[in-house]
Protein backbone atom coordinates (compact mmCIF):
# COMPACT_ATOMS: atom_id res chain seq x y z
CA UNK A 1 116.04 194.77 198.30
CA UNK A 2 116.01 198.54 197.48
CA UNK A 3 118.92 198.98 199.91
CA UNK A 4 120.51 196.65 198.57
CA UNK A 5 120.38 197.78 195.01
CA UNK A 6 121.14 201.20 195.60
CA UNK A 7 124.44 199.96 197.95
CA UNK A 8 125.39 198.48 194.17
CA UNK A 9 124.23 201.14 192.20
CA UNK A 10 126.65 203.28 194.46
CA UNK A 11 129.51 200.69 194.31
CA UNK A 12 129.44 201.07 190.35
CA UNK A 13 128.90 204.67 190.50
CA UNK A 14 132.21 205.53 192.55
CA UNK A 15 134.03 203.43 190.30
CA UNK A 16 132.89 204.42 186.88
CA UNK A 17 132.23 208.21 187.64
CA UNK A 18 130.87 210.41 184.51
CA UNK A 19 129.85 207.20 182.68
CA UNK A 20 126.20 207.67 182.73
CA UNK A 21 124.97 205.42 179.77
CA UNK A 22 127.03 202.21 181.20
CA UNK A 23 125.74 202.87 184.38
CA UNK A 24 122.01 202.96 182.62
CA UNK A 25 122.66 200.22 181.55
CA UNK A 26 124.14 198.76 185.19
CA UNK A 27 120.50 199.48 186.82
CA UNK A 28 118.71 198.48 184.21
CA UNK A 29 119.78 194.89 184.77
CA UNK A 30 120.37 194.73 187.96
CA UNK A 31 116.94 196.33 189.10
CA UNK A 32 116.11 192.16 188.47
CA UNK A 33 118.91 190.52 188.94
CA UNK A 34 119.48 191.55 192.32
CA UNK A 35 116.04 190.44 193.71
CA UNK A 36 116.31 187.67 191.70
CA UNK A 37 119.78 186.40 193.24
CA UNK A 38 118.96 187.11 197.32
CA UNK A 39 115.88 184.99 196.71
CA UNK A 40 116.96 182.49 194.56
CA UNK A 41 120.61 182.07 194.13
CA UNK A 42 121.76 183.93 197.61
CA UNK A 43 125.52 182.23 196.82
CA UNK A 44 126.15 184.34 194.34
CA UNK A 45 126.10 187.23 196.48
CA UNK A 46 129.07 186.19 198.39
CA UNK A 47 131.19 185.22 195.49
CA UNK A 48 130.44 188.97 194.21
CA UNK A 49 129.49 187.44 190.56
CA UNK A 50 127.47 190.98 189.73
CA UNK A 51 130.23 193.01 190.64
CA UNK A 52 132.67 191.00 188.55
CA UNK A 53 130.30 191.03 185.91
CA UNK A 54 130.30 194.70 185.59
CA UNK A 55 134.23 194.91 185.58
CA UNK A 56 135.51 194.73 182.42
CA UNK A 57 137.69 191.72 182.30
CA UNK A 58 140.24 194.29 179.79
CA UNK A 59 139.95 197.74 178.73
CA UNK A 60 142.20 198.66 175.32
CA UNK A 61 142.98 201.95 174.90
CA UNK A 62 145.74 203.24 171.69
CA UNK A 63 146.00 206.01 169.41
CA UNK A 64 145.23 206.00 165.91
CA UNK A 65 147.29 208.43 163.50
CA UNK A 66 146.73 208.39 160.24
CA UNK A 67 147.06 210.14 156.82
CA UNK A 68 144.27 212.29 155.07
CA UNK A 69 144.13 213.03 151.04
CA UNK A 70 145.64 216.28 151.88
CA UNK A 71 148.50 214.14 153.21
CA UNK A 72 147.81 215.63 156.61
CA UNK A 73 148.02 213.87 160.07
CA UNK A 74 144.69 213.11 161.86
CA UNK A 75 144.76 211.27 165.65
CA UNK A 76 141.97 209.22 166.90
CA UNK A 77 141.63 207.35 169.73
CA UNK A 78 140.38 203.69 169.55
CA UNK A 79 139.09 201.14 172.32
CA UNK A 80 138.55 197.89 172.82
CA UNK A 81 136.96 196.85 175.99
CA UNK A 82 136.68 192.92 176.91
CA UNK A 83 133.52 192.50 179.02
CA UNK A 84 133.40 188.52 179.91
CA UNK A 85 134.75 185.60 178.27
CA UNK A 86 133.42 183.31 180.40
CA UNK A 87 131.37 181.50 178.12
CA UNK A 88 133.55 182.00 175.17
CA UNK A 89 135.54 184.49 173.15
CA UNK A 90 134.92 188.24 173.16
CA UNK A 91 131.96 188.94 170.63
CA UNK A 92 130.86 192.41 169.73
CA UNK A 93 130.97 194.94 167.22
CA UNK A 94 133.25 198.08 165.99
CA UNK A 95 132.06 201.71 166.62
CA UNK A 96 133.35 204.06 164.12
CA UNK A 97 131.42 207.30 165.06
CA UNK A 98 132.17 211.07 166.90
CA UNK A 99 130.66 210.10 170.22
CA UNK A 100 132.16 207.30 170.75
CA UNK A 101 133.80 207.45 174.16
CA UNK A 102 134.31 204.68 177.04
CA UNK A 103 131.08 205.08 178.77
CA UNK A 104 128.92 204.41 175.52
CA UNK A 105 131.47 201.37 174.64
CA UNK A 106 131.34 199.95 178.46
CA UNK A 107 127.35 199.84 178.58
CA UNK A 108 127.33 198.10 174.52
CA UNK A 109 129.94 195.36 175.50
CA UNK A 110 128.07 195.17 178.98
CA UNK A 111 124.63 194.73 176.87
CA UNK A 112 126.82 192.07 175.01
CA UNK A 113 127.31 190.20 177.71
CA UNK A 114 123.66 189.26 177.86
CA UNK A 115 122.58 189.71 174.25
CA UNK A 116 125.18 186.81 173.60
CA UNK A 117 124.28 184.36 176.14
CA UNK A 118 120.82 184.56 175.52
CA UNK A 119 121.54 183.27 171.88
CA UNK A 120 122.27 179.61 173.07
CA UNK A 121 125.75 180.15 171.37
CA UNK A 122 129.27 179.73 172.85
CA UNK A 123 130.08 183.54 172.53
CA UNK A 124 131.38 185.95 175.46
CA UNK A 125 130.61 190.02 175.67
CA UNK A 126 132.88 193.12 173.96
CA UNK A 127 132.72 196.23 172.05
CA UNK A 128 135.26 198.49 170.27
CA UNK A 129 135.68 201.29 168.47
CA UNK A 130 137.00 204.72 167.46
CA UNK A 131 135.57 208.28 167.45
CA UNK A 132 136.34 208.80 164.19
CA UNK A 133 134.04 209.63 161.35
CA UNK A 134 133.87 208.16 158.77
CA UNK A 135 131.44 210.73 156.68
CA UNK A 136 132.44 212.68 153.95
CA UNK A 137 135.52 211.00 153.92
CA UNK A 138 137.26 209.07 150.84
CA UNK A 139 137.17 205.22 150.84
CA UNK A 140 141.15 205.72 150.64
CA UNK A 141 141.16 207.70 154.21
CA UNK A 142 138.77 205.05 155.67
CA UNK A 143 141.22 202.46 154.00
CA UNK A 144 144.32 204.30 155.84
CA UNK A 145 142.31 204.75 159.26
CA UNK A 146 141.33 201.25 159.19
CA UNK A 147 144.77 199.85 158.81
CA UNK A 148 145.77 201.59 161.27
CA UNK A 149 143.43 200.83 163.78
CA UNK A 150 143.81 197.31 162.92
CA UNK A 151 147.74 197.47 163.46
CA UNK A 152 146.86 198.53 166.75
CA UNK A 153 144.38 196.32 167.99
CA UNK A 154 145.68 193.25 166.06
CA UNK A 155 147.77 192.06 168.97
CA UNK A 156 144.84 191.71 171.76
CA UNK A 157 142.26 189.72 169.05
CA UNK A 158 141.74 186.11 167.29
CA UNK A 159 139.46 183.60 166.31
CA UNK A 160 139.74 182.22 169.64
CA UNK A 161 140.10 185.05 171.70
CA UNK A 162 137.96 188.17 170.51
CA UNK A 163 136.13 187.85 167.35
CA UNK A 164 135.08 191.91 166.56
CA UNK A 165 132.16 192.91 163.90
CA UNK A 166 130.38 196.01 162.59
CA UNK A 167 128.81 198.48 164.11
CA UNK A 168 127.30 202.13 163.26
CA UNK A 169 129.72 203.40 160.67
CA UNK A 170 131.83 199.93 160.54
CA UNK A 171 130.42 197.58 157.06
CA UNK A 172 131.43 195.38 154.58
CA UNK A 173 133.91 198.02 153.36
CA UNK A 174 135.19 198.77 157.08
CA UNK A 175 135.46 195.40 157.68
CA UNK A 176 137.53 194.09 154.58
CA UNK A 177 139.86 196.70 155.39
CA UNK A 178 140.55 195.85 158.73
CA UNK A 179 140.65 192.26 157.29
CA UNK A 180 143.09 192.82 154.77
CA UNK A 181 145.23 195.00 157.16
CA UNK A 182 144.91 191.65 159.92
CA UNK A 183 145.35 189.12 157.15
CA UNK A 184 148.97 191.01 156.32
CA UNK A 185 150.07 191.22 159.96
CA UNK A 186 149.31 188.00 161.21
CA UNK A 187 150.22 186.43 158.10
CA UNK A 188 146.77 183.99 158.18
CA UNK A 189 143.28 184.01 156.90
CA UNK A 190 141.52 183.31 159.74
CA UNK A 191 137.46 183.85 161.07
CA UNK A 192 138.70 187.05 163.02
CA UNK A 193 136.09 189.56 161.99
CA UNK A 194 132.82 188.64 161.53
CA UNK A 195 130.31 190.72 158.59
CA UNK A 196 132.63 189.87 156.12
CA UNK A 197 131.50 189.48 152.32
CA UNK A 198 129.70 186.56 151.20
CA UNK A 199 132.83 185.68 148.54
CA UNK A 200 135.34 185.60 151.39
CA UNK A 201 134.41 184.14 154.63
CA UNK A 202 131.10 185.82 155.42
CA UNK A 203 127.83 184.62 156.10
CA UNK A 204 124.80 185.37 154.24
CA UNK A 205 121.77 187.06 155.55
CA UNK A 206 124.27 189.08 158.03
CA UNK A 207 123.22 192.26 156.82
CA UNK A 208 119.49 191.60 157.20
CA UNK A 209 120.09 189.60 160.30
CA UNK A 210 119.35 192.32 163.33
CA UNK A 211 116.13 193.52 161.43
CA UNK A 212 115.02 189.96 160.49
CA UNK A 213 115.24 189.21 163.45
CA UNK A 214 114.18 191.76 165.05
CA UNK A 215 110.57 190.82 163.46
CA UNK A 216 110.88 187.01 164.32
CA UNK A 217 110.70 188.29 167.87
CA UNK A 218 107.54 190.59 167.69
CA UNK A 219 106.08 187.66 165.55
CA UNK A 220 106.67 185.42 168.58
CA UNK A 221 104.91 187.72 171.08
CA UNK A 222 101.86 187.93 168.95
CA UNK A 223 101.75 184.47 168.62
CA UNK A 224 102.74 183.47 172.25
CA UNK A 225 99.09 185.68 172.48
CA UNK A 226 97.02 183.55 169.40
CA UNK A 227 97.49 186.63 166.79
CA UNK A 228 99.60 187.40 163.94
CA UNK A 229 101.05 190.43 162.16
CA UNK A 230 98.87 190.86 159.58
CA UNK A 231 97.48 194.24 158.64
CA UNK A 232 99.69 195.45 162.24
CA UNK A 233 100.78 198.86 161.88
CA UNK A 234 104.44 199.47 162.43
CA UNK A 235 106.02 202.59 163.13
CA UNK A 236 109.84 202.35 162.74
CA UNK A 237 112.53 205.03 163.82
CA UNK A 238 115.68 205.11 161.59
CA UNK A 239 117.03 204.59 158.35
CA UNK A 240 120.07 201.93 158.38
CA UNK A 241 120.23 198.58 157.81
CA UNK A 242 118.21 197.55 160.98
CA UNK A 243 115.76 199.72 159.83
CA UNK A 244 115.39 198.64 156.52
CA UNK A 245 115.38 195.41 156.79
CA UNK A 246 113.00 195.55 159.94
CA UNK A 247 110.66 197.24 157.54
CA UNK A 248 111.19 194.72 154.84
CA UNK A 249 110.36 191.77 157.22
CA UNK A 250 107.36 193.77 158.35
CA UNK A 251 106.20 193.60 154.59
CA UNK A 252 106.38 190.44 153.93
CA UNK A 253 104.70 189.12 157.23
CA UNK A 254 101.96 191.04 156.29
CA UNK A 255 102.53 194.44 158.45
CA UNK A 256 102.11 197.79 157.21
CA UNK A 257 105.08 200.24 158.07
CA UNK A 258 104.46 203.83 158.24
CA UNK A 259 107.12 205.29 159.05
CA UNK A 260 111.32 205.60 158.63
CA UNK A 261 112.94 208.29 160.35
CA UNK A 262 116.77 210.12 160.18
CA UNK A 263 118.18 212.59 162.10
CA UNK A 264 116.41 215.92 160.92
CA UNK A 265 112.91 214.08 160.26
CA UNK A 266 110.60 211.46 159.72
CA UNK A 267 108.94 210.51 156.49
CA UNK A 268 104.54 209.28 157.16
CA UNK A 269 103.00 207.28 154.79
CA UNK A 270 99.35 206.89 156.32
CA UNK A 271 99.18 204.31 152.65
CA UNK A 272 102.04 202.73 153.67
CA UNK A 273 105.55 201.65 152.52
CA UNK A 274 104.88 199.07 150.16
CA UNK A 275 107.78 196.60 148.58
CA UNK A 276 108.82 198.96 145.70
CA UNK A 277 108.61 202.05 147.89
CA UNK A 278 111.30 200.50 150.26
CA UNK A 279 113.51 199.37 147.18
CA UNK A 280 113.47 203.49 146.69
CA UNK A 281 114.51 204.19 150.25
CA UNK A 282 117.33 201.67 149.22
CA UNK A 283 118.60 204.02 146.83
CA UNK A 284 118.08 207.40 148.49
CA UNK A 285 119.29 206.13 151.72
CA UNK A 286 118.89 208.40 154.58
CA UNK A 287 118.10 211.23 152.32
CA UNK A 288 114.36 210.61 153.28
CA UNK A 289 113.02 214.38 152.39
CA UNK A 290 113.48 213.20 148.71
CA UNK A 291 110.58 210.71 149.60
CA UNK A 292 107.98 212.18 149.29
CA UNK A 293 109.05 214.10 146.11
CA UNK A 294 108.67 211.02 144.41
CA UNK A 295 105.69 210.25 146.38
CA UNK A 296 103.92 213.14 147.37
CA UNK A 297 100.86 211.21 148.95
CA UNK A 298 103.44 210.67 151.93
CA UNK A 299 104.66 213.50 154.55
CA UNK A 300 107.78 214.23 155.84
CA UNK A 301 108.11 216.45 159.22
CA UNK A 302 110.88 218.05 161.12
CA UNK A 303 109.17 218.48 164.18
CA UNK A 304 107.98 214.69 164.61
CA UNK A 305 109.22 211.47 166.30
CA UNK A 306 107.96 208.15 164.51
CA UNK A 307 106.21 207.50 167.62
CA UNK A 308 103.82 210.59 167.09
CA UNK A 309 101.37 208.14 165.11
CA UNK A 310 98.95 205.66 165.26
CA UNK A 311 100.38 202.22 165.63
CA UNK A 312 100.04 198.99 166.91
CA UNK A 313 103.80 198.12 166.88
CA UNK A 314 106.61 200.27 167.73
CA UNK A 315 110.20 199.80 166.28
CA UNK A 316 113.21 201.96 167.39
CA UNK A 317 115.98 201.40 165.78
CA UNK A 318 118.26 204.45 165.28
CA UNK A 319 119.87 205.25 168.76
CA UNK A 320 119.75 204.99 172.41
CA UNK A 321 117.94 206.91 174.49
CA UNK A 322 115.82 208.45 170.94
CA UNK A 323 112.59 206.78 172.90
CA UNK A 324 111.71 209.33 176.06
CA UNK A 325 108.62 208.77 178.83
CA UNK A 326 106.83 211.58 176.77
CA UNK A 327 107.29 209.41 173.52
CA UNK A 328 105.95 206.64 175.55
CA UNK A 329 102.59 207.94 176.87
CA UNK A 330 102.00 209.04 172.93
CA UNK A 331 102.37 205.55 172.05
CA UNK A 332 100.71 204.26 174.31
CA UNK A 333 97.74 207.38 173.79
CA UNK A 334 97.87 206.08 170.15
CA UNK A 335 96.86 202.58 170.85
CA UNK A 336 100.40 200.88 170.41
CA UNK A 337 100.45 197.62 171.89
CA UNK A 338 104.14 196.61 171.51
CA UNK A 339 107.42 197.61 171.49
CA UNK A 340 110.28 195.93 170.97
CA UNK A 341 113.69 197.31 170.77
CA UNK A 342 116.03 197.10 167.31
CA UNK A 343 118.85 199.88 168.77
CA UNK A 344 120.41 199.26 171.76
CA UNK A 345 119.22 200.75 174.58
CA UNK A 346 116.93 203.17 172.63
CA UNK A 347 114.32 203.36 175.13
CA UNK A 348 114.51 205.73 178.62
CA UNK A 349 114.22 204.15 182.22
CA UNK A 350 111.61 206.53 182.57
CA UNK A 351 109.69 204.99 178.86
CA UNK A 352 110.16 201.57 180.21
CA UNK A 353 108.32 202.01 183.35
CA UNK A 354 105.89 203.45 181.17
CA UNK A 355 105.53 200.61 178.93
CA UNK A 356 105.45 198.09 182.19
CA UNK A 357 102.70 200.47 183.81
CA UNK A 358 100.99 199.38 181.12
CA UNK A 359 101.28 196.27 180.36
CA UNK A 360 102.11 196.81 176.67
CA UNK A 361 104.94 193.72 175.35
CA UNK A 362 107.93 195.60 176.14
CA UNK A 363 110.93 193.77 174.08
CA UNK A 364 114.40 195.25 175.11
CA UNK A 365 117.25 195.18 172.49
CA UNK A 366 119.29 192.29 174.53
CA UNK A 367 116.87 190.15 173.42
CA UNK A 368 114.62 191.15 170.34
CA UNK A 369 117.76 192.85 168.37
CA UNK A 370 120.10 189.51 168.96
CA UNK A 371 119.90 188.64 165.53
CA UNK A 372 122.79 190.38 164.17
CA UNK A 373 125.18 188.89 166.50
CA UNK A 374 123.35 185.63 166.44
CA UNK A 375 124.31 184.71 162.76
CA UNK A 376 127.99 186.94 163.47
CA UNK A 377 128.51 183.55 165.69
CA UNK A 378 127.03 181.03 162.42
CA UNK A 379 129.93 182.87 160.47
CA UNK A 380 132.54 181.65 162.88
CA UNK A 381 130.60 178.36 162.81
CA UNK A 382 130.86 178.19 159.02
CA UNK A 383 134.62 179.69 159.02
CA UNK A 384 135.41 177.24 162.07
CA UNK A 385 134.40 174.27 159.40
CA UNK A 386 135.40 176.32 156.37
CA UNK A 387 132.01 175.72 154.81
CA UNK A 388 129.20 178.47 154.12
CA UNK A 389 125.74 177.82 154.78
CA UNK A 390 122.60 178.90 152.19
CA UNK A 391 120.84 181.64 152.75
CA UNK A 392 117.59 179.37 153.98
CA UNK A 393 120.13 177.54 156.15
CA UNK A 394 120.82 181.36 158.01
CA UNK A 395 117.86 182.07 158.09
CA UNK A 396 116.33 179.46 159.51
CA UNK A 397 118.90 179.20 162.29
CA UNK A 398 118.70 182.56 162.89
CA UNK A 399 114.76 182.12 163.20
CA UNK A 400 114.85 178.93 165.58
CA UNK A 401 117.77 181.21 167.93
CA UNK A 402 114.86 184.14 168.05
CA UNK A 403 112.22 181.79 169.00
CA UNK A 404 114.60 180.57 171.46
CA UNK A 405 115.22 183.80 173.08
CA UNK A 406 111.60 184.08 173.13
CA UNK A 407 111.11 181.06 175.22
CA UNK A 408 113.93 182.04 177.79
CA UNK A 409 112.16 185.69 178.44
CA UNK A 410 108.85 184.01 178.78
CA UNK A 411 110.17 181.47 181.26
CA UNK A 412 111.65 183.76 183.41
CA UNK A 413 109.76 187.22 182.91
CA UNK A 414 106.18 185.46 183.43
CA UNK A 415 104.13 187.21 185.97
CA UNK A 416 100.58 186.56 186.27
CA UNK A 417 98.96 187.53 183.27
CA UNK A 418 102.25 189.84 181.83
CA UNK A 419 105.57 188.77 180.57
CA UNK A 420 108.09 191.15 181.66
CA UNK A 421 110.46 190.50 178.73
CA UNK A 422 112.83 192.56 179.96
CA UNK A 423 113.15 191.07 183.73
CA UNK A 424 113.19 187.73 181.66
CA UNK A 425 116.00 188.42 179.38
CA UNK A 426 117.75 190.12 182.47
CA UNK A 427 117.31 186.88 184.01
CA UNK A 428 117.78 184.05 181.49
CA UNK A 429 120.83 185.96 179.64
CA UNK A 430 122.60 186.15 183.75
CA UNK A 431 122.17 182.81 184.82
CA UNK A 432 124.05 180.53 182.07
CA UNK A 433 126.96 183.65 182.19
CA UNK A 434 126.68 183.14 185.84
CA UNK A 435 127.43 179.28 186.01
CA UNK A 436 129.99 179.33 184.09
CA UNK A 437 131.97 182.02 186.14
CA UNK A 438 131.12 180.00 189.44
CA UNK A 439 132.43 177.40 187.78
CA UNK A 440 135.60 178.18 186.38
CA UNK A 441 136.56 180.09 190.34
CA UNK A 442 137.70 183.41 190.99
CA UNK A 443 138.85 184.87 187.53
């Protein structure tokens, strides 16, 4: 098998040279797949469904000029790349962010891919975006760049074709621009963006979505082992809305969350972040050094990772790759028993093997952060039937989905006395992508 996999790991190598997060990504799945397909499914090795699976079925690439306030022109590049459709239209969000290149947009729509099929809904893999920044600029630049991205990428999208969302530095204001901007040029309000607002097309409980259910997941490994989350505590990386609302869910299942993190630091509260504490990180935002000004009991360090403290539950959700082997060992040195991924891909090869080593509940982000685009596909449900569900309704779809997920890793990452969530995801999220493609003959 190891020849095997590193004849494949070669393959995708020569083809995607200096791409080194999408081919991460590449081993990290098919390190199971491919012993899982020469034992069990051997026939999908001759119709090469793995190595059409990591081809993107369409890669979009167009410029983006547009106009600052100083009436000056600015060129970005956007991308769109169309994973698989195979089991429906391309789902997956928008990138607006400086490092966003092809490599980093190949291995999220490749993610995708799985992440979607897990869900249960009838949703294919993408990703998008621009390398464009949308800090410190004006809401009338973003509104400019936006309508300009969208009158480039309006052509290759649609309800029933590719269905785009948010992403790091792509909300509800993003996404009403490129809205508007479709709306004009196709002449048609239609479900082609998903995280819109509530008042015109969206869904609620989107923004919470990826954190809440993020938390539905870890509540289903500890009760998959006869425990709950009560008095847990949860260290969290990050400051967004996955974040947040990961910490808020923590809260009110009874956790206590000791940690938020940005890019210069990390704020400890050993007394932890209560309900009204949070509500304050709601209105400082990432500016977490003004924390502990208003409450001085709590620290905040420059030198420290989240993951530098006692906990029984680890949550990364800022970036990928933020969660090294060394961060692991601490961890685990610290007593943490879980980990389960809200980012995607935040987590090292080398942290995972660390995590598996020792049998810790290692959840990766395919599976435990599927929220977000599991209720992006209940808004095109609702905009499908032009209805809009409660916000109970959401969220108790968007609980019965995680559970579901839960079930599928379990089922096929059971080994002994471990579940390998990851192998399982790998596994489950393949298969139903892999029938259909068999099924619908060499596309």
């Amino acid at each position: 098998m190891s020849n095997t996999f590193n004849e494949f790991i070669n393959y995708v190598e020569k083809r995607n040279p200096n791409e080194p997060e999408f081919l991460q990504a590449v081993q990290e799945v098919t390190e199971d797949l491919i012993p899982f397909i020469s034992k069990s499914h051997p026939e999908l090795l001759k119709l090469k469904i793995l190595e059409r699976l990591v081809e993107p079925e369409r890669v979009i690439s167009f410029r983006v000029a547009w106009l600052n306030d100083k009436n000056e022109v600015e060129i970005n590049r956007g991308y769109r790349v169309q994973m698989s459709s195979s089991i429906g239209p391309y789902k997956g969000g928008l990138r607006f962010a400086p490092s966003v290149n092809l490599s980093i947009l190949k291995f999220l729509a490749f993610e995708q891919v799985f992440k979607n099929s897990l869900t249960g809904l009838p949703i294919g893999g993408g990703k998008g975006g621009a390398d464009f920044n949308p800090k410190g600029k004006s809401d009338a630049e973003i509104m400019r760049f936006c309508q300009s991205f969208m009158t480039e990428l309006f052509r290759h999208i649609g309800p029933d074709t590719d269905v785009p969302a948010g992403d790091i530095g792509v909300g509800t204001r993003e996404i009403g621009y490129l809205f508007g901007q479709y709306k004009r040029l196709q002449n048609a309000f239609t479900g082609v963006l998903t995280g819109k607002g509530s008042s015109w097309g969206g869904s609620y409980t989107r923004p919470e979505a990826t954190g809440y259910g993020l938390l539905y997941f870890v509540e289903c490994i500890y009760d998959f082992n006869n425990q709950d989350l009560k008095d847990k505590i949860v260290a969290i990386s990050g400051a967004g809305n996955v974040a947040y609302y990961a910490a808020e869910k923590s809260i009110q299942l009874g956790a206590t969350v000791i940690t938020l993190s940005n890019s210069q630091g990390t704020i400890y509260d050993e007394e932890g972040i209560t309900s009204e504490k949070l509500a304050y990180i709601g209105t400082i935002g990432r500016d977490l050094d003004q924390y502990v000004v208003k409450y001085p009991n709590a620290k905040y360090f420059t030198d420290k990772k989240p993951w530098a403290f006692k906990c029984d539950i680890a949550l990364p959700c800022a970036t990928q790759n933020e969660l090294t082997k060394e961060d692991a060992l601490t961890l685990i040195a610290n007593g943490c028993q879980c980990v389960a991924e809200g980012a995607n891909m935040p987590s090292t090869a080398e942290a995972i093997k660390v995590f598996h080593d020792a049998k810790i509940s290692f959840a990766p982000g395919k599976a435990a952060n599927a929220g977000g685009v599991a209720v992006s596909g209940l808004e095109m449900s609702q905009n499908s039937i032009r209805q809009q569900w409660t916000k109970e309704e959401v969220d108790c779809k968007l609980k019965d989905i995680m559970v579901n997920i839960h079930k599928t890793c379990v089922k096929y990452g059971h080994d002994k006395n471990y579940i390998n969530y990851l192998k399982g995801a790998n596994i489950g999220g393949f298969l139903k992508v892999a029938r259909a493609m068999t099924e619908q003959g060499i596309v």
